[in-house]
C-alpha atoms as a PDB file:
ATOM      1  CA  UNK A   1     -68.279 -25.221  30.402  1.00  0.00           C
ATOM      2  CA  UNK A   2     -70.353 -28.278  31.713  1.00  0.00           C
ATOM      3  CA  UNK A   3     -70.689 -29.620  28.041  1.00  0.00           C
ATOM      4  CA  UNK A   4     -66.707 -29.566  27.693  1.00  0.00           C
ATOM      5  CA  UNK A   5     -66.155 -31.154  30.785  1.00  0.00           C
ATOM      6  CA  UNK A   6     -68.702 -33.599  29.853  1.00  0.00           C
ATOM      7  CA  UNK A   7     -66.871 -34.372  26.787  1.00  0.00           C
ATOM      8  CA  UNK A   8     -63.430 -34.093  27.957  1.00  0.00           C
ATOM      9  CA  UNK A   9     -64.632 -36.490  30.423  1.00  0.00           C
ATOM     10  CA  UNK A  10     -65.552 -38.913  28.445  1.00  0.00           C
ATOM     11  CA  UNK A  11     -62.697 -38.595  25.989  1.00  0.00           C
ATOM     12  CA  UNK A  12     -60.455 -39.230  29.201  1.00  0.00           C
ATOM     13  CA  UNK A  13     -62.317 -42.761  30.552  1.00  0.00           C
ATOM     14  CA  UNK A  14     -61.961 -43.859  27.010  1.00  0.00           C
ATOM     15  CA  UNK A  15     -59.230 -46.038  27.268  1.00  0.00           C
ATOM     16  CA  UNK A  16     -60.731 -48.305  30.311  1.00  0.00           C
ATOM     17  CA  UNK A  17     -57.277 -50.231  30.699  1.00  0.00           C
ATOM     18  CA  UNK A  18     -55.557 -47.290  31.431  1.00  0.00           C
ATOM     19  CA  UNK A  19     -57.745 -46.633  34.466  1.00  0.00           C
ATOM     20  CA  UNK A  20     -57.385 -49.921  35.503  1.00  0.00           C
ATOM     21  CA  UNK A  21     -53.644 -49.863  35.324  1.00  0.00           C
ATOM     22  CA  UNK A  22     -53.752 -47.599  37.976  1.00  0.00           C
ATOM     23  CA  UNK A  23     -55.148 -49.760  40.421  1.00  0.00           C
ATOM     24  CA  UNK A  24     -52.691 -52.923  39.559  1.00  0.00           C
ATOM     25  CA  UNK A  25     -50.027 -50.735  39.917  1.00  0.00           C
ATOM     26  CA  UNK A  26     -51.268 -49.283  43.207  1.00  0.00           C
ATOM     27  CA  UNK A  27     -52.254 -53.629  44.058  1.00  0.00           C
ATOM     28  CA  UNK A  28     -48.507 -54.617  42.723  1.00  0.00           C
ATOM     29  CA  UNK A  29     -46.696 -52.084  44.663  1.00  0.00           C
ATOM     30  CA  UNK A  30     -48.432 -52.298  47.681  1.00  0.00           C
ATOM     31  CA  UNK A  31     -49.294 -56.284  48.100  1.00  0.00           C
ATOM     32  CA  UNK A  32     -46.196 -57.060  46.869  1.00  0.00           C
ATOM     33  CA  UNK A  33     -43.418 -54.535  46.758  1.00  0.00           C
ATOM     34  CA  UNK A  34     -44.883 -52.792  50.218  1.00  0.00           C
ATOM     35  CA  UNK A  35     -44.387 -56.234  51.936  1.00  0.00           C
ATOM     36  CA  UNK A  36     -40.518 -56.250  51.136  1.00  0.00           C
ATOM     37  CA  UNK A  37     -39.493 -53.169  51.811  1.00  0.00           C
ATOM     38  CA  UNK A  38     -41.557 -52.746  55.343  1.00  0.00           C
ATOM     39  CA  UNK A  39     -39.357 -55.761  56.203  1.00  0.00           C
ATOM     40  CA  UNK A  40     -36.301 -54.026  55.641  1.00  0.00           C
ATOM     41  CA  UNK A  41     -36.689 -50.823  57.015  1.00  0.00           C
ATOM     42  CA  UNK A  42     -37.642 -51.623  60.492  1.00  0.00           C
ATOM     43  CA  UNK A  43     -36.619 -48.260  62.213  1.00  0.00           C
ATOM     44  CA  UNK A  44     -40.183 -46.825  61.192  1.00  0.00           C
ATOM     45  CA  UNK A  45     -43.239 -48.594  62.949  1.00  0.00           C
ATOM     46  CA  UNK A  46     -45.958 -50.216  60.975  1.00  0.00           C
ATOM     47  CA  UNK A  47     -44.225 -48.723  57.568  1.00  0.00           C
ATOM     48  CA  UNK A  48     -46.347 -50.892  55.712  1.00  0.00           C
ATOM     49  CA  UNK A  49     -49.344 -48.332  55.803  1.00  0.00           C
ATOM     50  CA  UNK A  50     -46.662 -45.353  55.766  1.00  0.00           C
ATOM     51  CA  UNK A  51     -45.714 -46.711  52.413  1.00  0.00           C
ATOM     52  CA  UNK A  52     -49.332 -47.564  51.177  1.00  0.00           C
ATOM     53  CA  UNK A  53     -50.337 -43.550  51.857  1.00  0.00           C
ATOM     54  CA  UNK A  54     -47.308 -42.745  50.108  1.00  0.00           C
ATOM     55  CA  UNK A  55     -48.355 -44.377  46.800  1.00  0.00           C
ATOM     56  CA  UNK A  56     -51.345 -42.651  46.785  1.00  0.00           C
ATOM     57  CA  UNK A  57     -50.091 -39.340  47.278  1.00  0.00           C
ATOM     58  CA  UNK A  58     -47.419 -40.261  44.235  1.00  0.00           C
ATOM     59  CA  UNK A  59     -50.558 -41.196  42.072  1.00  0.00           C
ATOM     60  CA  UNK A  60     -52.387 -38.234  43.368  1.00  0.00           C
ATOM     61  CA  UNK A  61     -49.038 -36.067  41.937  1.00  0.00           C
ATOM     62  CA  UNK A  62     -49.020 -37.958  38.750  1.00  0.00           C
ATOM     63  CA  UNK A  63     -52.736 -37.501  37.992  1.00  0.00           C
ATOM     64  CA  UNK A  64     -52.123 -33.989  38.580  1.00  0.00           C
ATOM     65  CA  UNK A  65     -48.881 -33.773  36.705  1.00  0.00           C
ATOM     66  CA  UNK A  66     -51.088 -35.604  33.929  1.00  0.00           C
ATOM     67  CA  UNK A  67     -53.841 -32.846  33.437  1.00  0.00           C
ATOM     68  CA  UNK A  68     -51.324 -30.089  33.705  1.00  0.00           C
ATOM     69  CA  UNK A  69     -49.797 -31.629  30.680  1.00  0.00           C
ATOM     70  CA  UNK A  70     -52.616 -32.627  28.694  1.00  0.00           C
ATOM     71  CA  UNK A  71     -53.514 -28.808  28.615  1.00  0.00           C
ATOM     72  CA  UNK A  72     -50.421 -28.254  27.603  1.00  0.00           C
ATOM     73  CA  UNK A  73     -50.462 -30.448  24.669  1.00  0.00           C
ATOM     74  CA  UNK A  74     -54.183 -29.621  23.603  1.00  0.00           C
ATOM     75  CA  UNK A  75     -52.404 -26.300  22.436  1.00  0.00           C
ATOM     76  CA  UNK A  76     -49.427 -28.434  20.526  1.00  0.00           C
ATOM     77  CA  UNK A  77     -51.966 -30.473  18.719  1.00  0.00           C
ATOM     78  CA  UNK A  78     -54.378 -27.649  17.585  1.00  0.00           C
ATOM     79  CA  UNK A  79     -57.454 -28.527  19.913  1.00  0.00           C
ATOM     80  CA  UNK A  80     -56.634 -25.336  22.539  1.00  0.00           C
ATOM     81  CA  UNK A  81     -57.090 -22.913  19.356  1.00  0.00           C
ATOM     82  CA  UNK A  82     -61.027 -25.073  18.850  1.00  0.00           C
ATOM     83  CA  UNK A  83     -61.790 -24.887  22.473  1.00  0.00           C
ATOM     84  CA  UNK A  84     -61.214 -21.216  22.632  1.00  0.00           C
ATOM     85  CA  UNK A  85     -63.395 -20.472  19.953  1.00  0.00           C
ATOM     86  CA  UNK A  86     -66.354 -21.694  22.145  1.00  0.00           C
ATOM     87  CA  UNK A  87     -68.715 -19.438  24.046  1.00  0.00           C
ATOM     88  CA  UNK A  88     -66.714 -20.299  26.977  1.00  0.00           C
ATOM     89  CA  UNK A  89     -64.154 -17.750  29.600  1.00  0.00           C
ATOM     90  CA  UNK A  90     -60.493 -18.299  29.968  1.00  0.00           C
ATOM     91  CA  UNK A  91     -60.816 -18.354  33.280  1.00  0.00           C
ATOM     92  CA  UNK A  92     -64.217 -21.349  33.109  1.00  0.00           C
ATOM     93  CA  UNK A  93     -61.677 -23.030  30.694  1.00  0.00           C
ATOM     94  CA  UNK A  94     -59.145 -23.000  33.566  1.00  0.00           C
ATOM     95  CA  UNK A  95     -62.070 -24.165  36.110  1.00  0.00           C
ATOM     96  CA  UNK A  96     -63.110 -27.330  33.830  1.00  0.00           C
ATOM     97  CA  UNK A  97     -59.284 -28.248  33.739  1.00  0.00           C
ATOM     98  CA  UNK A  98     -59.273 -28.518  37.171  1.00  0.00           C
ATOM     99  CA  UNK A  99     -62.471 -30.461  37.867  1.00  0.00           C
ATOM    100  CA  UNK A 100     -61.024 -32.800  34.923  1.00  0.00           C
ATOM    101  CA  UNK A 101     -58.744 -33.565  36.794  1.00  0.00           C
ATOM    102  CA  UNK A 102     -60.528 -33.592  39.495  1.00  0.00           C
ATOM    103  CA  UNK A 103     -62.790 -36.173  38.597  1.00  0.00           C
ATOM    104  CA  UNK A 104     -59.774 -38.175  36.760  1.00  0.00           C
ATOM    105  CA  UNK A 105     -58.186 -38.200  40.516  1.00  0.00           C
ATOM    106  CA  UNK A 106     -61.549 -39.307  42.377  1.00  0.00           C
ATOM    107  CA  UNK A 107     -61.479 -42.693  39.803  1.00  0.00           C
ATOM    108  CA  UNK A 108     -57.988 -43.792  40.078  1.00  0.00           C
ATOM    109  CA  UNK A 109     -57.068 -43.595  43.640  1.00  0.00           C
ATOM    110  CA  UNK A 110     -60.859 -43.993  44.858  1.00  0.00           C
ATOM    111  CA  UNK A 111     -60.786 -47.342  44.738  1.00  0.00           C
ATOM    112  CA  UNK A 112     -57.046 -47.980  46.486  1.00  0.00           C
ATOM    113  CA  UNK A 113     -57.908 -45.789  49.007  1.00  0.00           C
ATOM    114  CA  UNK A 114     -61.063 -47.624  50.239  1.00  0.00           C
ATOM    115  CA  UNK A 115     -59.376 -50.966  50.482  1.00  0.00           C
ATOM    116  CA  UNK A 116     -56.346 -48.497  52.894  1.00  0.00           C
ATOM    117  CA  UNK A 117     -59.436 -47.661  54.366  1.00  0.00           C
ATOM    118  CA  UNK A 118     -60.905 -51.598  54.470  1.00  0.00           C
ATOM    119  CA  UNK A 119     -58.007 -52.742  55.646  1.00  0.00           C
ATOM    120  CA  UNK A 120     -57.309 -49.711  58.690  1.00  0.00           C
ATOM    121  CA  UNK A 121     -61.340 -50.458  59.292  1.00  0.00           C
ATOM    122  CA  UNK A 122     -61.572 -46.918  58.805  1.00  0.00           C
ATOM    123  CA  UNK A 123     -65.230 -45.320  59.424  1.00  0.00           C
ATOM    124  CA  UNK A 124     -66.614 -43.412  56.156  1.00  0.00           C
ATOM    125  CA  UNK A 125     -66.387 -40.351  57.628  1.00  0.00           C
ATOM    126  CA  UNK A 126     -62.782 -40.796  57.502  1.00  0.00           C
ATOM    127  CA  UNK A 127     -62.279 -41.479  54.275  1.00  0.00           C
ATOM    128  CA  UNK A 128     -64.154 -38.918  52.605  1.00  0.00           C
ATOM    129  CA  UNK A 129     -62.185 -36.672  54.538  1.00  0.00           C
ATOM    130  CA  UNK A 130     -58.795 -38.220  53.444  1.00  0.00           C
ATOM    131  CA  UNK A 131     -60.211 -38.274  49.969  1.00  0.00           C
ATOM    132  CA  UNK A 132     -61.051 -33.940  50.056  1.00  0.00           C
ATOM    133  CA  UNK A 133     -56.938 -33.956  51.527  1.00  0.00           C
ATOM    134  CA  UNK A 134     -56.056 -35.442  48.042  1.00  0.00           C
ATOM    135  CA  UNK A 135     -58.251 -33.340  46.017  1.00  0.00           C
ATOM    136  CA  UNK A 136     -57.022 -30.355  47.752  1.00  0.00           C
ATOM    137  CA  UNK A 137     -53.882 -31.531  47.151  1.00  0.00           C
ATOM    138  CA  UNK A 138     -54.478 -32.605  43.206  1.00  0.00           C
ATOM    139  CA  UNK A 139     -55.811 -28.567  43.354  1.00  0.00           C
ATOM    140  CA  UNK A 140     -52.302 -27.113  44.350  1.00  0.00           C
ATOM    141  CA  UNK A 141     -50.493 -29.672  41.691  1.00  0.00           C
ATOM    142  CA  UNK A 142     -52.757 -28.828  38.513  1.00  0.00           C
ATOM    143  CA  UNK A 143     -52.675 -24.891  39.589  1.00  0.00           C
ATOM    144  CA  UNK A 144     -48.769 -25.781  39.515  1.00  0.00           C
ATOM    145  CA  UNK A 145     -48.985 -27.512  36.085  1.00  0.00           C
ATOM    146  CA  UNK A 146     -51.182 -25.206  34.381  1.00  0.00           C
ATOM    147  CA  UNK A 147     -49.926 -21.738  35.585  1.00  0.00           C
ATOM    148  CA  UNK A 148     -46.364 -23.115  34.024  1.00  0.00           C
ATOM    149  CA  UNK A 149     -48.186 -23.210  30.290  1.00  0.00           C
ATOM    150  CA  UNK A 150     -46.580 -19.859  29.160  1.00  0.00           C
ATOM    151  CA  UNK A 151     -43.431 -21.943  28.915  1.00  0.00           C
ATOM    152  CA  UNK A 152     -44.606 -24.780  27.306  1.00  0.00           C
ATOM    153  CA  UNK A 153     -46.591 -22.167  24.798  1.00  0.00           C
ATOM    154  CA  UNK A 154     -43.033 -20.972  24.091  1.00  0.00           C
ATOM    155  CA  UNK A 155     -40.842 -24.654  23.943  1.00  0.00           C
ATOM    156  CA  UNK A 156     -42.513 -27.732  25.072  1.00  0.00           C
ATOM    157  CA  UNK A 157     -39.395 -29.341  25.217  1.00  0.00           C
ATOM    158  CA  UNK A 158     -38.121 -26.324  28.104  1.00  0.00           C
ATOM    159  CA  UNK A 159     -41.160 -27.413  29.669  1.00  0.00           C
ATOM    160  CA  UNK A 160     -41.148 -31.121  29.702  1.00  0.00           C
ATOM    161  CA  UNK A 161     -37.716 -30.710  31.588  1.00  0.00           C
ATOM    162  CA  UNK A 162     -39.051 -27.903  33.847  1.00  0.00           C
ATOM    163  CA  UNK A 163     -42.029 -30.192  34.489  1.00  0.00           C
ATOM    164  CA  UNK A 164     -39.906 -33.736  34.673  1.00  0.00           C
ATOM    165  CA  UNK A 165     -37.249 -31.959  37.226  1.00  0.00           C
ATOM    166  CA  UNK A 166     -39.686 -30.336  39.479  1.00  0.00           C
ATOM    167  CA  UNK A 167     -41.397 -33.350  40.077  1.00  0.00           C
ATOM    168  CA  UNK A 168     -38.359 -35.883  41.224  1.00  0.00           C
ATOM    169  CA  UNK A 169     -37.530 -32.659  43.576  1.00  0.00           C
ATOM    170  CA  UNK A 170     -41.316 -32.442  44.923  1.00  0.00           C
ATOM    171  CA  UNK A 171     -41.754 -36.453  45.236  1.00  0.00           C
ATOM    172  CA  UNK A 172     -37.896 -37.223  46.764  1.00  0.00           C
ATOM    173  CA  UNK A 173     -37.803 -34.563  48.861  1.00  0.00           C
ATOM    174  CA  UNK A 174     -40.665 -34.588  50.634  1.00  0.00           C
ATOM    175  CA  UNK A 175     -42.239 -37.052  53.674  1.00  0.00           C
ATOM    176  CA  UNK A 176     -43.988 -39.397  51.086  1.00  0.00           C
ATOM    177  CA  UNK A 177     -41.758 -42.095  51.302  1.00  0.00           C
ATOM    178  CA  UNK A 178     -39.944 -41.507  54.498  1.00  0.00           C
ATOM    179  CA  UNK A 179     -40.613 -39.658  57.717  1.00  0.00           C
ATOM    180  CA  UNK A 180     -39.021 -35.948  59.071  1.00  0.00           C
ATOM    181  CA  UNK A 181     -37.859 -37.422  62.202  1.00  0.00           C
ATOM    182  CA  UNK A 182     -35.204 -40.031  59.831  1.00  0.00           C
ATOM    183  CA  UNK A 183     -34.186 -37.922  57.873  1.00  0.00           C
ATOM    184  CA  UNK A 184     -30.466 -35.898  57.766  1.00  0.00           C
ATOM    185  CA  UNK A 185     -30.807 -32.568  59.077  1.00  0.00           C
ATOM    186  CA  UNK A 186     -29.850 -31.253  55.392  1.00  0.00           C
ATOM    187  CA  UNK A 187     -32.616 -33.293  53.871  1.00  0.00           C
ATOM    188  CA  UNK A 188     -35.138 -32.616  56.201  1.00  0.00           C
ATOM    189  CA  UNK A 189     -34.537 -28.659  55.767  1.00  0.00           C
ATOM    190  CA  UNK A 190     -34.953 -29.002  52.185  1.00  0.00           C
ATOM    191  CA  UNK A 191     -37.948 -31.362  52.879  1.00  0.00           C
ATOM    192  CA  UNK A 192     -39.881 -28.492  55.129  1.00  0.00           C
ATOM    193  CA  UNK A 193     -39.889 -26.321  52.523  1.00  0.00           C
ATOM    194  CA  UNK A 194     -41.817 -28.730  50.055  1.00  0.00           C
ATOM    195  CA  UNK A 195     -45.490 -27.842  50.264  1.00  0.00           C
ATOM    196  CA  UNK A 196     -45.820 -32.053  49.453  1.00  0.00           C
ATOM    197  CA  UNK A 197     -44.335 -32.665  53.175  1.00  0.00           C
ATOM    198  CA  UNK A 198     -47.236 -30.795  54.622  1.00  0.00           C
ATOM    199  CA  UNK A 199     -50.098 -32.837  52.121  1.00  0.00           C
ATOM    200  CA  UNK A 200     -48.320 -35.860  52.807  1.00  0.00           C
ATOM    201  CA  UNK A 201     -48.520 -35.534  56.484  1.00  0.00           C
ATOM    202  CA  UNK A 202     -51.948 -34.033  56.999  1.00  0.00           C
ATOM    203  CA  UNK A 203     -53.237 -36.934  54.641  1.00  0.00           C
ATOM    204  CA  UNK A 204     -51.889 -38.987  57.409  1.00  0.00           C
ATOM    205  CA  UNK A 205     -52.802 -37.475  60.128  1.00  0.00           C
ATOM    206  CA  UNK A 206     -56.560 -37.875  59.126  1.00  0.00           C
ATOM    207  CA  UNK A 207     -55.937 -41.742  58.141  1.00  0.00           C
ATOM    208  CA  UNK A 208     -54.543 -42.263  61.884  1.00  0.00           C
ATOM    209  CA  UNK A 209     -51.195 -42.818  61.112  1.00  0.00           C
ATOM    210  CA  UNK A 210     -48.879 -42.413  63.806  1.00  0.00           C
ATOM    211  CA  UNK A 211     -48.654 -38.938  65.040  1.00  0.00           C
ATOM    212  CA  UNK A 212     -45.043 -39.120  66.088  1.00  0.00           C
ATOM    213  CA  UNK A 213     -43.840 -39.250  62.419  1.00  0.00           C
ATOM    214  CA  UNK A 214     -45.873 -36.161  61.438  1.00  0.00           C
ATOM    215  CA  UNK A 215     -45.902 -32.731  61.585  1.00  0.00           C
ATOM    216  CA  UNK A 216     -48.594 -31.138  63.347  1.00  0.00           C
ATOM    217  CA  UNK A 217     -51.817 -31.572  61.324  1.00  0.00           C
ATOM    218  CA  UNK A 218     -53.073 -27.419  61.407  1.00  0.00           C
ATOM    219  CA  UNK A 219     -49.793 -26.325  60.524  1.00  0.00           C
ATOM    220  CA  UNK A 220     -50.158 -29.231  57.368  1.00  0.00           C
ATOM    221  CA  UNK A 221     -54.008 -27.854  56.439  1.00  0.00           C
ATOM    222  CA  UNK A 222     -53.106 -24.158  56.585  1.00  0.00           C
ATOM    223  CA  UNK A 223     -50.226 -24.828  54.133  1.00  0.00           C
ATOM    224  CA  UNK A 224     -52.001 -27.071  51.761  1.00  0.00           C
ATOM    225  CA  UNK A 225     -55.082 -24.906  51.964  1.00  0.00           C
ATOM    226  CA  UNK A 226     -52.895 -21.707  51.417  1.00  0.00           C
ATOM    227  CA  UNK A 227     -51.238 -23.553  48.496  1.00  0.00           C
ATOM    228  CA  UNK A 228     -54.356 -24.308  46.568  1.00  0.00           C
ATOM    229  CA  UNK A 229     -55.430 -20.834  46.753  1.00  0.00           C
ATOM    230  CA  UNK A 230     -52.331 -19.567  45.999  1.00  0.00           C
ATOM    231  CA  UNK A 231     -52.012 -22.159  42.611  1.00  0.00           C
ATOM    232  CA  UNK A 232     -55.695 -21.210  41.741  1.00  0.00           C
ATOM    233  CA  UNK A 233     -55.612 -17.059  42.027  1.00  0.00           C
ATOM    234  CA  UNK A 234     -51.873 -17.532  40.070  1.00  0.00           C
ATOM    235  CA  UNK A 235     -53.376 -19.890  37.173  1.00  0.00           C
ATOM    236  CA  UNK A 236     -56.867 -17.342  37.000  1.00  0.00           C
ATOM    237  CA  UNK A 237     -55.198 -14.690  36.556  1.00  0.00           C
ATOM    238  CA  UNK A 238     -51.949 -16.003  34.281  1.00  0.00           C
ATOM    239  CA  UNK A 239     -53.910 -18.742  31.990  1.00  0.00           C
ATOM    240  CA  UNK A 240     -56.163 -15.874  30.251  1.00  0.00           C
ATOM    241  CA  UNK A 241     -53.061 -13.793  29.608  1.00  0.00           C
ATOM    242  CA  UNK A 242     -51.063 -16.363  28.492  1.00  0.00           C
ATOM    243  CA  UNK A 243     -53.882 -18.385  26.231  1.00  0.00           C
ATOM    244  CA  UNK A 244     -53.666 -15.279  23.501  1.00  0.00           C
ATOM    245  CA  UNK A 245     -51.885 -15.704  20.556  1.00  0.00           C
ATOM    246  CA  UNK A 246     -51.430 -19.762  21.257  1.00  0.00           C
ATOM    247  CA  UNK A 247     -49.928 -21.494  18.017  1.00  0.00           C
ATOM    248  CA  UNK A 248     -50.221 -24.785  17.370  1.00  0.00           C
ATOM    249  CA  UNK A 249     -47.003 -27.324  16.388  1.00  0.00           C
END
């Protein structure tokens, strides 16, 4: 398992400009488009750093979103059907997923979320802390991404839409961009229910954003904790089940 992840690994910090694209667009965005908007919406204080959490947590999503799909596609382009004919379990190919994406998440939004932390003057402490939110986080979204396979094993077109809706729900309606306390009663309902609200807010809460505009940070942990549990024991048990009989396109 550690000599696929080593590979995969490697295979995935080929392409050095892509990594670095992630942290222009997090230094575009934030520098540039974060100073515009925080002057227009004035009703939230200091939204500046609201909005800087909030595009980490977005490329926290899309890293996940990312190695959900690049499982998926391993199986479209014949690789799955190689990889399974190593001396290696369903459920350790499942694992080394995860801690490829893992690992993937740790590189591109390390680096923007020291210079949050720079700029906050933020102790270490704190942000390895606010790092393990993310990764718990990442945890829940792959689990999400991977467990929904059997579809994409079946029409990876079903699932690109499956996978493309789900996320503008997840990311819009949630507290990433804007907080509870502004938002319609309608929205805000909707919003609760979004597991993202509660990762969003508890990745806050440890960066010392203001409490006021959160919900309350042990309600946040036990529903991201209970989420990655619940996304790992679903994608243990379903991946295995689901891997069998996997054609290639």
């Amino acid at each position: 398992m550690l000599s696929l992840l080593k590979f995969e690994l490697r295979e995935a910090f080929d392409s050095v400009p892509w990594t670095v694209y992630y942290w222009i667009f997090f230094a575009f965005q934030y520098f540039v488009y974060g100073q515009l908007v925080s002057r227009l919406v004035v009703a939230v204080s200091d939204y500046y750093v609201y909005y800087g959490t909030g595009l980490i947590i977005i490329m926290t999503f899309n890293i996940g979103s990312w190695a959900g799909r690049r499982f998926v596609e391993s199986a479209h382009e014949g690789r799955l059907k190689y990889i399974l004919s190593l001396p290696v379990t369903r459920g350790q190919l499942f694992l080394e997923q995860l801690l490829l994406g893992l690992a993937v998440n740790v590189v591109r939004v390390g680096p923007p979320l020291v210079i949050l932390s720079i700029l906050g003057g933020l102790p270490s402490s704190v942000l390895l802390v606010s790092l393990a939110v993310l990764l718990l986080m990442s945890v829940g979204v792959m689990g999400i991404m991977i467990s929904l396979s059997f579809v994409a094993f079946k029409s990876f077109d079903i699932y690109s839409a499956i996978v493309a809706s789900m996320s503008a729900l997840l990311l819009r309606f949630s507290t990433i961009l804007y907080p509870l306390a502004f938002m319609p009663t309608s929205y805000a309902a909707v919003s609760l229910a979004n597991p993202l609200t509660y990762g969003a807010d508890l990745f806050r809460s440890v960066l010392g954003v203001d409490a006021n505009q959160l919900l309350s940070p042990e309600l946040s942990a036990f529903v991201v904790i209970a989420v990655g549990i619940s996304t790992l024991t679903v994608g243990t048990m379903l991946v295995p089940r689901v891997l069998e009989g996997v054609k290639s396109s």
